[in-house]
N, C-alpha and C. Protein backbone atom coordinates (compact mmCIF):
# COMPACT_ATOMS: atom_id res chain seq x y z
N UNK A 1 -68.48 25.34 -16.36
CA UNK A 1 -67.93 24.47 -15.35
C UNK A 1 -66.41 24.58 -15.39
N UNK A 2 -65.66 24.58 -14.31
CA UNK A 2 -64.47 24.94 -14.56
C UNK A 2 -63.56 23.88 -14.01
N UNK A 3 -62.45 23.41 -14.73
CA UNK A 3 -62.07 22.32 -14.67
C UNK A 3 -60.63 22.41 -13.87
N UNK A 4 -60.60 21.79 -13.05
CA UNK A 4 -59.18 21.29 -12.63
C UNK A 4 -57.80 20.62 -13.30
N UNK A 5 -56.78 21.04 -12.74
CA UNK A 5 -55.31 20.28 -13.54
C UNK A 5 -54.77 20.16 -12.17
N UNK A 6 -54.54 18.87 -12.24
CA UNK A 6 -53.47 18.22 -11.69
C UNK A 6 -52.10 18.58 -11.68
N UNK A 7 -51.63 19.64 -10.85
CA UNK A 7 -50.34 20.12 -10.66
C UNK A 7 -49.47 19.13 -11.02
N UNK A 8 -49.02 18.34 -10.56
CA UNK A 8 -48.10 16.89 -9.63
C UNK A 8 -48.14 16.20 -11.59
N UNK A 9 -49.91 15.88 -12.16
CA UNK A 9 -49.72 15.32 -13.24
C UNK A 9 -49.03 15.88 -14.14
N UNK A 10 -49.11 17.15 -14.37
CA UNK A 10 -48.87 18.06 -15.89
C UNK A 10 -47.43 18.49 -15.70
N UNK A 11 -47.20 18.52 -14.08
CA UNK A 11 -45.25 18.62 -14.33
C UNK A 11 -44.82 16.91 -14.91
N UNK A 12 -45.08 16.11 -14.64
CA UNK A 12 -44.73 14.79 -14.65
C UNK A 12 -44.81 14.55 -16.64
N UNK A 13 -45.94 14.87 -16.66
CA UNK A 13 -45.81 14.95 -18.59
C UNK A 13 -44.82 16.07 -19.32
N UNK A 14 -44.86 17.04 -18.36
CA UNK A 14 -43.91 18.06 -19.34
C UNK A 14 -42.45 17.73 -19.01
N UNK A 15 -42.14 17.02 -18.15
CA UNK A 15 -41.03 16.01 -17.97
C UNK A 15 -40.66 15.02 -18.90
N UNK A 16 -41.59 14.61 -19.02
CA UNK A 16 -41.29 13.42 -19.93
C UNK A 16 -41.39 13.77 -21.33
N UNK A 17 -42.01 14.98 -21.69
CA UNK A 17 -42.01 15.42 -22.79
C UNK A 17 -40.21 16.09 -22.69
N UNK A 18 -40.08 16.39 -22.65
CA UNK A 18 -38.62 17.33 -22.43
C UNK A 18 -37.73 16.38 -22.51
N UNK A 19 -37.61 14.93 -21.37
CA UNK A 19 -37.00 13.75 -21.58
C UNK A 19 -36.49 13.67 -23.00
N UNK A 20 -37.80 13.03 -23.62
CA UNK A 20 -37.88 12.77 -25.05
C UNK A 20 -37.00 13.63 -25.97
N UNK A 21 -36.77 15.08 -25.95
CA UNK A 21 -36.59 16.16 -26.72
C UNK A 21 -35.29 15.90 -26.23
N UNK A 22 -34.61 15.53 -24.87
CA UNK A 22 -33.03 15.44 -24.65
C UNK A 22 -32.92 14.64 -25.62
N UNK A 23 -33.44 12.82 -25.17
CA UNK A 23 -32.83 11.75 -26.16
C UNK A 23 -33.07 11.62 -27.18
N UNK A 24 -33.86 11.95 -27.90
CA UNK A 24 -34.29 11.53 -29.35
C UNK A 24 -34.81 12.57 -30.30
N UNK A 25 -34.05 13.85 -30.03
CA UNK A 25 -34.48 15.10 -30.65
C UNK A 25 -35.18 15.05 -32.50
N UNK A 26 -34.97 14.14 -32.87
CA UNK A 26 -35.04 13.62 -34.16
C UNK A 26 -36.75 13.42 -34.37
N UNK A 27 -36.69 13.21 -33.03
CA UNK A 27 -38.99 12.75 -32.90
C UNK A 27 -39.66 13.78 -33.38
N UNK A 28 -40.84 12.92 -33.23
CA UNK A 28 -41.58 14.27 -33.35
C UNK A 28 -42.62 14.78 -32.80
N UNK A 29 -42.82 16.07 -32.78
CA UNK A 29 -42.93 16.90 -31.26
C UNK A 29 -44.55 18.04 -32.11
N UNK A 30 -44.68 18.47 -31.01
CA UNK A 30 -46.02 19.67 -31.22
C UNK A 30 -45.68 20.71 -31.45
N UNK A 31 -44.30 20.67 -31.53
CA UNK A 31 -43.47 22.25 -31.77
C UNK A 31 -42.34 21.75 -32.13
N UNK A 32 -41.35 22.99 -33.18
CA UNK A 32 -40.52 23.28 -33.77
C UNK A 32 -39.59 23.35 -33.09
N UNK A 33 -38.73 22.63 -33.53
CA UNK A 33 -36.92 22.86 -32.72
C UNK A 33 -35.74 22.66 -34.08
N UNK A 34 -34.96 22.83 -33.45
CA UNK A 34 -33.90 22.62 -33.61
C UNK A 34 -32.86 24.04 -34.12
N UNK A 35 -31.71 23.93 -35.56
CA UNK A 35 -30.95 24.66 -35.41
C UNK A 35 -32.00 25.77 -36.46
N UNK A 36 -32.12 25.08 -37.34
CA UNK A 36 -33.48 26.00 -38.11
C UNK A 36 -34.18 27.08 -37.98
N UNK A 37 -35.05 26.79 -36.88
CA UNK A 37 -35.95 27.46 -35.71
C UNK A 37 -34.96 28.26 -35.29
N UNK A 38 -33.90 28.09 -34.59
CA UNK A 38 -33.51 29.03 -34.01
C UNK A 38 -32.72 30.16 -34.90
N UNK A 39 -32.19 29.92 -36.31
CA UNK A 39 -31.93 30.83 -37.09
C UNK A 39 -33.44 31.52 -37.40
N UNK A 40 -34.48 31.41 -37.51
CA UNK A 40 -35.33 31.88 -37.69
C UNK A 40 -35.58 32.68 -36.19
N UNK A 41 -35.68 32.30 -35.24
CA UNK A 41 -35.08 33.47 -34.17
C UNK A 41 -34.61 34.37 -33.70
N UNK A 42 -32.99 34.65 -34.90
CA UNK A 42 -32.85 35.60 -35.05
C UNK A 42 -31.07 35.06 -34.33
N UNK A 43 -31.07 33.75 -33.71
CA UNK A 43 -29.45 33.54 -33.45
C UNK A 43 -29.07 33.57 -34.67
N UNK A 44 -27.51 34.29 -34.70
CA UNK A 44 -26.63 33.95 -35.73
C UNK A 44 -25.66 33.01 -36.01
N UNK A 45 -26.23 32.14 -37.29
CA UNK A 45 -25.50 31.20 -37.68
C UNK A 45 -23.81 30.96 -37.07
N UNK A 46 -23.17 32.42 -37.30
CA UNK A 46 -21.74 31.89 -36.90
C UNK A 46 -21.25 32.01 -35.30
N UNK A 47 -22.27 32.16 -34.45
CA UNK A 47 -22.57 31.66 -33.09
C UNK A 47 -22.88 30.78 -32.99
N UNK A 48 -23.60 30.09 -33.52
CA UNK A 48 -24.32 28.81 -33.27
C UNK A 48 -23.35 27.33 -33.80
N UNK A 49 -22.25 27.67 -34.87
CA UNK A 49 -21.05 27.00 -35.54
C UNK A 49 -20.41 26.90 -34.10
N UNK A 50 -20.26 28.33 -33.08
CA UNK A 50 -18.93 27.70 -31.60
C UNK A 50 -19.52 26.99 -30.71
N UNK A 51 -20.87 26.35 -30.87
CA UNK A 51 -21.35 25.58 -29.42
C UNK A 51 -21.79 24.29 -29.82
N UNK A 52 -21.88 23.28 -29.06
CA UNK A 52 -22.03 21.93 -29.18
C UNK A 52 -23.19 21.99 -30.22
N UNK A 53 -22.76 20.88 -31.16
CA UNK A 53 -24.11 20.26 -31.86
C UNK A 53 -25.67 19.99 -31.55
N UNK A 54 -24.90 19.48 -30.68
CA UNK A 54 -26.38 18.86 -29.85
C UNK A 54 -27.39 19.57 -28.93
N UNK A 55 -26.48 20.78 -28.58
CA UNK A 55 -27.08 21.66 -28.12
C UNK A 55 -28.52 22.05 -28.81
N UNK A 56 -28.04 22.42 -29.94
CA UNK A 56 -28.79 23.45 -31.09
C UNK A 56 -29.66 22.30 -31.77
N UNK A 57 -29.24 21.27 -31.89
CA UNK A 57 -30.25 20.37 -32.59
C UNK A 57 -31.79 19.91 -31.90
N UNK A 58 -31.36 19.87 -30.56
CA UNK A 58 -32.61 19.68 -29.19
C UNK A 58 -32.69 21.11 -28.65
N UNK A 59 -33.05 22.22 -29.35
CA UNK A 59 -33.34 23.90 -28.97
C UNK A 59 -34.98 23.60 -29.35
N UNK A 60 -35.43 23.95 -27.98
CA UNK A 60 -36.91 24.24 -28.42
C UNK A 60 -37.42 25.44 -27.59
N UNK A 61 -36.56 26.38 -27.61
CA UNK A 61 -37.25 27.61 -27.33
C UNK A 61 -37.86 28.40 -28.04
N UNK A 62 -38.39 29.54 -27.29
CA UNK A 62 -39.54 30.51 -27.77
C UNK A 62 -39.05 31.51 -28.58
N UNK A 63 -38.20 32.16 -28.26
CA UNK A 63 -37.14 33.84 -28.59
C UNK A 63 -35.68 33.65 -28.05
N UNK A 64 -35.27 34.84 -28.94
CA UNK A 64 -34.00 35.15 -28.97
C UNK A 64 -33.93 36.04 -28.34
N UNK A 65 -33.41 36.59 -27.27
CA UNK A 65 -33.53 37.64 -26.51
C UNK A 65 -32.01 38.42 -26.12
N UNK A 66 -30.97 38.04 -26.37
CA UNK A 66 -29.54 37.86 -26.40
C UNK A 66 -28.78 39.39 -26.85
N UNK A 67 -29.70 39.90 -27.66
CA UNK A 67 -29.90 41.55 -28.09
C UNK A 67 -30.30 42.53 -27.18
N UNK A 68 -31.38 41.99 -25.99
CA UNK A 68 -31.70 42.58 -24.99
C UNK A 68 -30.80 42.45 -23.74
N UNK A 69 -29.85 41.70 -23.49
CA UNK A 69 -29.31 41.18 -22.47
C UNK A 69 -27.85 42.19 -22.37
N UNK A 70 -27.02 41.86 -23.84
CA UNK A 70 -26.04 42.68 -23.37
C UNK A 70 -25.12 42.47 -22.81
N UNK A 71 -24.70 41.21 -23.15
CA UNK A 71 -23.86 40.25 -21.46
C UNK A 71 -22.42 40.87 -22.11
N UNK A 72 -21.80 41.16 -21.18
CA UNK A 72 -20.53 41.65 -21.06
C UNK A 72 -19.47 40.41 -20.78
N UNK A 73 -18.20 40.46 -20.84
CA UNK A 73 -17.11 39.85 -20.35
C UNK A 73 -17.31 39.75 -18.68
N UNK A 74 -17.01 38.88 -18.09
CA UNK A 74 -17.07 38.73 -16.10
C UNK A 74 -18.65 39.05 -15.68
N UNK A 75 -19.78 38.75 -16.11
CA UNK A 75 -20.83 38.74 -15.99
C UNK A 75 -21.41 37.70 -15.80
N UNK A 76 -22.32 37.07 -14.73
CA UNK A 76 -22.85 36.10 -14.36
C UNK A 76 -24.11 36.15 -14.68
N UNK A 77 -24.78 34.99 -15.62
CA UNK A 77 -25.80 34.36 -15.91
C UNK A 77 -26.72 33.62 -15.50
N UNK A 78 -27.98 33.41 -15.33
CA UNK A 78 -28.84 32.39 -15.07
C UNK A 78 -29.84 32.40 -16.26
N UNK A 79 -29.81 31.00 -16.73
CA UNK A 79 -30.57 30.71 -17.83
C UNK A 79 -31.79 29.69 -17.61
N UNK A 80 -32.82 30.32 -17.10
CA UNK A 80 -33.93 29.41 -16.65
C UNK A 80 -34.51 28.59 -17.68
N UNK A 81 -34.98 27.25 -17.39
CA UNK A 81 -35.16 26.51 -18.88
C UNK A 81 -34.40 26.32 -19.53
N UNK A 82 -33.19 25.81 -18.89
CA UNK A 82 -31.72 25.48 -20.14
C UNK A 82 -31.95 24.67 -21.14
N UNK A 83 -32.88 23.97 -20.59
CA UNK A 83 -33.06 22.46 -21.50
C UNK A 83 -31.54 21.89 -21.64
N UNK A 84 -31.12 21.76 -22.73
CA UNK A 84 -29.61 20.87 -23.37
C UNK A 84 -28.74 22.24 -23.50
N UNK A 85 -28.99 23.14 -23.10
CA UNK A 85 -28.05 24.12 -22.72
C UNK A 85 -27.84 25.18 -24.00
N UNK A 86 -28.12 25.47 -25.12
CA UNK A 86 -27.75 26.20 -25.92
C UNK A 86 -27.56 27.20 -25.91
N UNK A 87 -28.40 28.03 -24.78
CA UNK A 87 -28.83 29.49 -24.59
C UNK A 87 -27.50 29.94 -23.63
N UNK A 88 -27.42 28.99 -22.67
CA UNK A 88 -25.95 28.79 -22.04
C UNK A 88 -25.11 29.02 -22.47
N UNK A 89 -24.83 28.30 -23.49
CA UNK A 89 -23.64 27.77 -24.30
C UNK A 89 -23.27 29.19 -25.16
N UNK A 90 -24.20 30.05 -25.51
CA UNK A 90 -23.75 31.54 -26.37
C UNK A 90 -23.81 32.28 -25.40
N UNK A 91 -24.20 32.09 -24.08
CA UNK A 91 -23.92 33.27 -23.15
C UNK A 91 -22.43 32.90 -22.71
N UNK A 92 -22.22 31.58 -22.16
CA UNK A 92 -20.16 31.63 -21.81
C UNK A 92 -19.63 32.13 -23.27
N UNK A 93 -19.95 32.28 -24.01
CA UNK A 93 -19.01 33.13 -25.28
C UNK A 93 -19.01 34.12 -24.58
N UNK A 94 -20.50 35.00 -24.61
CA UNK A 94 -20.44 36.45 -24.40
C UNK A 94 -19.98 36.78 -22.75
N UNK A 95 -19.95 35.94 -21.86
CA UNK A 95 -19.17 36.40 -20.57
C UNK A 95 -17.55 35.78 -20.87
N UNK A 96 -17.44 35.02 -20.92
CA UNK A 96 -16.30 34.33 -21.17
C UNK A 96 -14.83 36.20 -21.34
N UNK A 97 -13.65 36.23 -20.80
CA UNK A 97 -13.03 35.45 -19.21
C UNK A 97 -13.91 35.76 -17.96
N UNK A 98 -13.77 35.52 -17.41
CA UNK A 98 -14.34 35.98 -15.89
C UNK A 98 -15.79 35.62 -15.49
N UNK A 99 -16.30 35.36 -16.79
CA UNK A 99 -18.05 35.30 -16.29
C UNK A 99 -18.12 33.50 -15.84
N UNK A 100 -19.69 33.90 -15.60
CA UNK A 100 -20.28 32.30 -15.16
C UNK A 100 -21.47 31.96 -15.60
N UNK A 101 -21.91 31.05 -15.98
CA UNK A 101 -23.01 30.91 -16.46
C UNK A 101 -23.95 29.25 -16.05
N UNK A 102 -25.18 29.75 -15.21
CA UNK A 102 -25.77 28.36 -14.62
C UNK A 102 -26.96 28.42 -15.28
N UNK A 103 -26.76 26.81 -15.81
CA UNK A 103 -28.43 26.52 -16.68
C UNK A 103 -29.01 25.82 -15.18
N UNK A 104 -30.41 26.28 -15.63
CA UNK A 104 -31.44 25.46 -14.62
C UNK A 104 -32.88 24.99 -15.39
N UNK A 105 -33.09 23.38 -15.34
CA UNK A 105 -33.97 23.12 -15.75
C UNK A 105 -34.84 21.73 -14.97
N UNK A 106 -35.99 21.85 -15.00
CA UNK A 106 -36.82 20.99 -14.24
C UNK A 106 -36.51 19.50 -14.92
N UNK A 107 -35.98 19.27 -16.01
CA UNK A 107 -36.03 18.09 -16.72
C UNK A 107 -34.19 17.38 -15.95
N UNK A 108 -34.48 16.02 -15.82
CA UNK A 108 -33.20 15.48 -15.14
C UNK A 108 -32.52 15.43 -16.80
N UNK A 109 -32.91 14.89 -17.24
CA UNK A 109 -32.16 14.17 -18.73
C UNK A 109 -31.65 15.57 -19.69
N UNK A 110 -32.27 16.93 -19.48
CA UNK A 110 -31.66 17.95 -19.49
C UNK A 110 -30.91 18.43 -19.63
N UNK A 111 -30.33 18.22 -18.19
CA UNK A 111 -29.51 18.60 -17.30
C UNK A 111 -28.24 17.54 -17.77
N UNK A 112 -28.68 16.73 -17.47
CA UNK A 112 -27.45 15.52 -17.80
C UNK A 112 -27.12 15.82 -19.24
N UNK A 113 -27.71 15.78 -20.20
CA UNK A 113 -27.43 16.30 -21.76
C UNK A 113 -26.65 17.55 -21.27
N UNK A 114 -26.82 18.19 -20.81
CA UNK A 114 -25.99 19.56 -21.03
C UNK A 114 -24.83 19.76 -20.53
N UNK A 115 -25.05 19.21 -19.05
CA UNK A 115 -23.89 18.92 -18.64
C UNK A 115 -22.94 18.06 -19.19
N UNK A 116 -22.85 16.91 -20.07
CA UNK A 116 -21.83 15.99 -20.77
C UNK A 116 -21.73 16.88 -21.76
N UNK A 117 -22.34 17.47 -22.71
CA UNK A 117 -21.97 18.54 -23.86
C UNK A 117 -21.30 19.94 -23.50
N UNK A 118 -21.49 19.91 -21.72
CA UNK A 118 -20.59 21.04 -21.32
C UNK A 118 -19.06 20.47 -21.23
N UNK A 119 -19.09 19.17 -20.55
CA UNK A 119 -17.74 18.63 -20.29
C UNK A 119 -16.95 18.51 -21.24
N UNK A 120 -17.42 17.43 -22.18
CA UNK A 120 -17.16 17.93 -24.12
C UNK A 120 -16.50 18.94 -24.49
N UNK A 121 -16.99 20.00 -24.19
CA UNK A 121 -16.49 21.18 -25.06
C UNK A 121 -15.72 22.23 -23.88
N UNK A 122 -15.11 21.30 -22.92
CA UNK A 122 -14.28 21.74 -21.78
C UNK A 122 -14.74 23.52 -21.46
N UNK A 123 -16.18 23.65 -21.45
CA UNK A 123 -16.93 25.03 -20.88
C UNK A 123 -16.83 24.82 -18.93
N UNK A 124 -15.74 24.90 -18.55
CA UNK A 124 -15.56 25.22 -16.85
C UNK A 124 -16.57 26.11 -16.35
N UNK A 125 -16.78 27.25 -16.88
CA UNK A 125 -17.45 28.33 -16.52
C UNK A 125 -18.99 28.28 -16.61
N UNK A 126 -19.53 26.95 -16.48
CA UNK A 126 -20.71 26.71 -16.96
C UNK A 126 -21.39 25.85 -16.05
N UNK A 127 -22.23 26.14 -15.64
CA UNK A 127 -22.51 24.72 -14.21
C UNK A 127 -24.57 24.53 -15.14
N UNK A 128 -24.71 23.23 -14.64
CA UNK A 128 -25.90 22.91 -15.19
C UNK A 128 -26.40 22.28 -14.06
N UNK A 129 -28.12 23.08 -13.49
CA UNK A 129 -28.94 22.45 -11.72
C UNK A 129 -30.20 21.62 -12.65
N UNK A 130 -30.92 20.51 -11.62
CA UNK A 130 -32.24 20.49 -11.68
C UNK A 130 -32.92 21.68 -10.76
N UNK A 131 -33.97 22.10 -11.63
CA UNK A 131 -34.34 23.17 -10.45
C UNK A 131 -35.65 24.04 -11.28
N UNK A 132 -36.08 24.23 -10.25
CA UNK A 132 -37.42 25.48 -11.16
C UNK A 132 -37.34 26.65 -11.19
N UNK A 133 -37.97 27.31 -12.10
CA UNK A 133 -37.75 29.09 -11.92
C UNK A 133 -38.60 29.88 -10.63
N UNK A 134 -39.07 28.84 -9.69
CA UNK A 134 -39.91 29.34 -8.57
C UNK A 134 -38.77 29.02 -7.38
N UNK A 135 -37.97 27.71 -7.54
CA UNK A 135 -36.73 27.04 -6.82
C UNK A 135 -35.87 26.61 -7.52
N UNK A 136 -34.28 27.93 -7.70
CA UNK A 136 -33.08 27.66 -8.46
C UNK A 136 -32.45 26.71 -7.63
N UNK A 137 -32.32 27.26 -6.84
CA UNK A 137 -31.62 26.53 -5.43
C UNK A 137 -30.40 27.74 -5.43
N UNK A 138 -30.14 28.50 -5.75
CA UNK A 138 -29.25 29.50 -6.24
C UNK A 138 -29.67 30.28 -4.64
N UNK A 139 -28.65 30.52 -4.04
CA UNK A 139 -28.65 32.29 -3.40
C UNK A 139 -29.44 33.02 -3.63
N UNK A 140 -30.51 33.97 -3.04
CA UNK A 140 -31.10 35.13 -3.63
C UNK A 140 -30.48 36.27 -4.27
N UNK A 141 -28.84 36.13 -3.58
CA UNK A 141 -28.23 37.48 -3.66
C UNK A 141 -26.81 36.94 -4.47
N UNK A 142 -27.12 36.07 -5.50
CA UNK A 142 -25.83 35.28 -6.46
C UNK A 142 -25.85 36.09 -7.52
N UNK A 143 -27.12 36.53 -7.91
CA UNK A 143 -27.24 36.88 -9.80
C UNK A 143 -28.47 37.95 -9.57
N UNK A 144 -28.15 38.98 -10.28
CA UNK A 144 -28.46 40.36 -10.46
C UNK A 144 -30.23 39.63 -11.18
């Protein structure tokens, strides 16, 4: 018998799950975060020392992929799933002068976390959307 999911429901929980992981990263969760995890990832510690705290403490991503990317100086970014921005936050290093770098994430509280930890750490070159990886709201023809 094959069962149905509630589109509309299961974004609404993975919202509020994500919520949680902005404000109270300290909880506890069904998965591994923080700065830990992500040294076990394979980020390097003395990257992870130039970007907001808070960033890296509420990191609950999958991989490190940052080896594959290659980001140059004046290179523009899109970081789908910013969450609190971390992945962001080591890409304006690696574009940084000239580049740009936009987090996009479905979570509002996110977004707002990342953006005040962008303002914080006076990152201009850094813009943070609500938005999905199906709808950035981005241009088609902004980012390679």
């Amino acid at each position: 018998m094959a069962s149905t999911v509630d589109a509309r429901e299961l974004e609404a929980k993975v919202k509020e799950m994500y919520r949680e992981v902005a404000e109270h990263h300290e909880g506890t969760f069904h998965f591994e975060m923080g700065r830990a995890m992500a040294e076990r990832l394979g980020y390097a510690p003395a990257l992870l020392d130039r970007i907001p705290v808070e960033s890296t403490a509420s990191f609950a991503g999958v991989g490190h992929v940052f080896h594959l990317a290659d980001l140059r100086a004046g290179e523009s970014v899109v970081d789908l799933g910013s969450g609190s921005g971390m992945d962001s936050f080591l890409a304006a290093l690696a574009v940084a002068p000239g580049g740009r770098v936009v987090g996009i994430d479905v979570t509002d509280a996110q977004v707002a976390k990342a953006s005040r930890l962008r303002d914080a750490a006076g990152l201009s070159h850094v813009d943070f959307r609500a938005g999905t990886i199906d709808d950035t709201g981005l241009p088609s023809d902004s980012f390679d």
